[in-house]
Protein backbone atom coordinates (compact mmCIF):
# COMPACT_ATOMS: atom_id res chain seq x y z
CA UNK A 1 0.00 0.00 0.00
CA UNK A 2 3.01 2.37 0.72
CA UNK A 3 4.16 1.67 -2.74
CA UNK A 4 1.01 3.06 -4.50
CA UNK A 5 0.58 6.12 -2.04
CA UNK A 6 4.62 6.82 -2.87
CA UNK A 7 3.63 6.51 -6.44
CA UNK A 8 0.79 8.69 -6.38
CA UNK A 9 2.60 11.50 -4.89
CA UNK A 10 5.32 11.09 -7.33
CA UNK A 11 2.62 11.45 -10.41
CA UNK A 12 0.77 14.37 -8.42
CA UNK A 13 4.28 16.40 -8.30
CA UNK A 14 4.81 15.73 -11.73
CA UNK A 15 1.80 17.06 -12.79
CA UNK A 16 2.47 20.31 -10.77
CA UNK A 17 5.71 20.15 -12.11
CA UNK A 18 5.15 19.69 -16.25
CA UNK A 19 2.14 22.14 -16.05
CA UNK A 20 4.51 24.50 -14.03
CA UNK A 21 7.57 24.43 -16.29
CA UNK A 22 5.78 24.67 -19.32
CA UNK A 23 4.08 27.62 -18.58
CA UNK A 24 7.07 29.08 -17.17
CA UNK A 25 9.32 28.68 -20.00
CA UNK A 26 6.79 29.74 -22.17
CA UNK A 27 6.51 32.74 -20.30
CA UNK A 28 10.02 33.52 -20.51
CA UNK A 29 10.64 33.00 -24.12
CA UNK A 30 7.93 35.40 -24.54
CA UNK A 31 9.33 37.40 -22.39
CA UNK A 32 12.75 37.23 -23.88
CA UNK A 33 12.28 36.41 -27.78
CA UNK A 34 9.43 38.68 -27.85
CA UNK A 35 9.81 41.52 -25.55
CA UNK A 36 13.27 42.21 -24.71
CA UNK A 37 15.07 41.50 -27.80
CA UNK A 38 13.02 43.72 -30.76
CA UNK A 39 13.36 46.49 -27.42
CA UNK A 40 17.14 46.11 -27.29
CA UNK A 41 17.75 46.86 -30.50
CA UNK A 42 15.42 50.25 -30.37
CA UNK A 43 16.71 51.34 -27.33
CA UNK A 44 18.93 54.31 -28.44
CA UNK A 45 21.56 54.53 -25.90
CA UNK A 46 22.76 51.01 -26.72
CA UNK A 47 25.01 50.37 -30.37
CA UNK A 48 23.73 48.10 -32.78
CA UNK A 49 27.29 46.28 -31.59
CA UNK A 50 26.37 46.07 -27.92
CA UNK A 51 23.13 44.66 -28.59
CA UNK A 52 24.47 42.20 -30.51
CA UNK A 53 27.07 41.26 -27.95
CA UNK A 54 24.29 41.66 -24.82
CA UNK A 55 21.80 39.08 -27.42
CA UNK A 56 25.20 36.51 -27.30
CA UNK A 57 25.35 36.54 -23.82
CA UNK A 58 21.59 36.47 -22.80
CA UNK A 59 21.19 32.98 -25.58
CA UNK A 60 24.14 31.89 -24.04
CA UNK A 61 22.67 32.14 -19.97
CA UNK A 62 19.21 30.97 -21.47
CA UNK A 63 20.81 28.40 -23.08
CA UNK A 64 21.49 26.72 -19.60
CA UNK A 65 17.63 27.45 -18.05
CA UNK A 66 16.33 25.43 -20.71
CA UNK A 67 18.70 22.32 -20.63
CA UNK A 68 17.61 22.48 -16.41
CA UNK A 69 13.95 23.16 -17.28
CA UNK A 70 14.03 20.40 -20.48
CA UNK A 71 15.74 18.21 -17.89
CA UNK A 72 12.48 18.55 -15.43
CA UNK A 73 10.02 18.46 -18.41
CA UNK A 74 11.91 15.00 -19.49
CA UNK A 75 12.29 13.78 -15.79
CA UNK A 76 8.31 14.65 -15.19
CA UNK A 77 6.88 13.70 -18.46
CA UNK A 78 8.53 9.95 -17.54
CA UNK A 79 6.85 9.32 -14.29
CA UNK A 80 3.51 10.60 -15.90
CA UNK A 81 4.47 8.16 -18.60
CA UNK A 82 1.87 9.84 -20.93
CA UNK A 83 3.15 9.13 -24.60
CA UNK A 84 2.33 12.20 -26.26
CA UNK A 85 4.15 14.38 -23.24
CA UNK A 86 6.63 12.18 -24.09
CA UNK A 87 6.67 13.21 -27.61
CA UNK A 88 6.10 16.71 -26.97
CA UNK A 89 9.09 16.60 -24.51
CA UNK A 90 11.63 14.79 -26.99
CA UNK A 91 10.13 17.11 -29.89
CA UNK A 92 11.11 20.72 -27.94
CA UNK A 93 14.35 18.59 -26.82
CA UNK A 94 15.53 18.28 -30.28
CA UNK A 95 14.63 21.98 -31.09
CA UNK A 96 16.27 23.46 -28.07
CA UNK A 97 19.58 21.51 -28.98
CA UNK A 98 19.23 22.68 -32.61
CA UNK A 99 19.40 26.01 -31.57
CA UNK A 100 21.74 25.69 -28.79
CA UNK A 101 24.27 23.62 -31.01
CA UNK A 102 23.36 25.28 -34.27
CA UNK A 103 21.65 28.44 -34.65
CA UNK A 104 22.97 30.06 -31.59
CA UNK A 105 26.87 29.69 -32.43
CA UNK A 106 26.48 30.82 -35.79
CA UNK A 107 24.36 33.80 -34.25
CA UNK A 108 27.07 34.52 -31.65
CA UNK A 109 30.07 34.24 -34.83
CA UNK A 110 28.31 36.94 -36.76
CA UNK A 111 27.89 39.12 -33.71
CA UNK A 112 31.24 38.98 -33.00
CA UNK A 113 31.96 39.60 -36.77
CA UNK A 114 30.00 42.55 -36.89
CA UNK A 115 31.97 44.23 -34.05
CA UNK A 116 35.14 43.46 -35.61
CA UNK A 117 33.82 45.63 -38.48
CA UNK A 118 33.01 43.00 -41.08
CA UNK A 119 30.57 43.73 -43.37
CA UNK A 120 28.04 40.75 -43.42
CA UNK A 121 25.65 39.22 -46.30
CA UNK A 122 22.33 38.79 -45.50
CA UNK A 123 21.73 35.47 -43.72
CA UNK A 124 18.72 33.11 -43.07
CA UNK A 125 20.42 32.40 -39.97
CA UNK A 126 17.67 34.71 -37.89
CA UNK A 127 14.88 33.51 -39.63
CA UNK A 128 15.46 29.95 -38.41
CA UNK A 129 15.91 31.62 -35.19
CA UNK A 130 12.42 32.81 -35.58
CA UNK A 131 11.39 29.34 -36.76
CA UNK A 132 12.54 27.61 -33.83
CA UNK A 133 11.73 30.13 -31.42
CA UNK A 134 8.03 29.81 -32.55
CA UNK A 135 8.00 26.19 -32.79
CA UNK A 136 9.50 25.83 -29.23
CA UNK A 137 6.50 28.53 -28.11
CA UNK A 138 4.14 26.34 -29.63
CA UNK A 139 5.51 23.27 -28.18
CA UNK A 140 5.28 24.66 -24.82
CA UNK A 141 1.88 25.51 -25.29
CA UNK A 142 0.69 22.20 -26.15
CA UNK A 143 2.56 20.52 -23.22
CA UNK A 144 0.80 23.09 -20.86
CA UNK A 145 -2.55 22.10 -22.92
CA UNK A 146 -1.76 18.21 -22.41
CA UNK A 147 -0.89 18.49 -19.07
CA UNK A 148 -4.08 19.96 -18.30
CA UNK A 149 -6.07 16.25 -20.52
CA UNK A 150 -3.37 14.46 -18.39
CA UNK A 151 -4.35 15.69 -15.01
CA UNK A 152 -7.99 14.99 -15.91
CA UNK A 153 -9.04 19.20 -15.95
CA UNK A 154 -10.85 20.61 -18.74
């Protein structure tokens, strides 16, 4: 009987826990992608250089919240055992480490190239930003949505 009571208040934190961190994250890559970066570059006191630089280092520090808060969402979504949290979880798992392996360096190279002085072509490299920043809003979302079908609320 222990057993089952211990394994009920395992799945009952979990749920907490996956409908917490999805709407969490969510709220700060809103609050990031969304707000603060389209404001940094508009904000006149800083150079279009700085901005750059201060985008490298923010992606860089948020690059470490989400491998913690992916590392919950994966650790959570497991004791639920729910398949499609599962999938959702894997799914924003392989688009966080595309950006963070990817899109991000390349991102952080051009910065630094463009305070060197170099003049740069245009490059598609922010619009798959964009694209994976979306997706990853979108996949947060939907966890936050199945948690709620998983925890029986409507």
């Amino acid at each position: 009987m222990a057993t089952v009571n211990g394994r009920e208040k395992l799945v009952s934190v979990a749920r907490s826990i996956v409908g917490a961190v999805s709407w969490l994250w969510l709220g700060i890559v809103i609050g990031i992608s969304v707000i603060e970066t389209p404001i940094r570059f508009r904000t006149p006191p800083i150079t279009r250089d700085g901005a750059a630089m201060l985008g490298v280092a923010i992606f860089h520090t948020l690059a470490y919240v989400e491998l913690v808060l992916l590392i919950i969402a994966m650790g959570a979504a497991l004791v639920l055992r729910s398949r499609w949290l599962l999938v959702l979880v894997a799914v924003l798992g392989f688009v966080v480490a595309l950006e963070h392996t990817v899109v991000v360096p390349v991102l952080a190279i051009r910065a630094q190239l463009l305070v060197q002085g170099a003049q740069l072509e245009p490059s598609s490299v922010h619009a798959w930003a964009t694209v994976l920043e979306a997706m990853k809003m979108f996949i947060l979302a939907a966890i936050g949505v199945q948690h709620r079908r998983v925890c029986g609320q409507r």
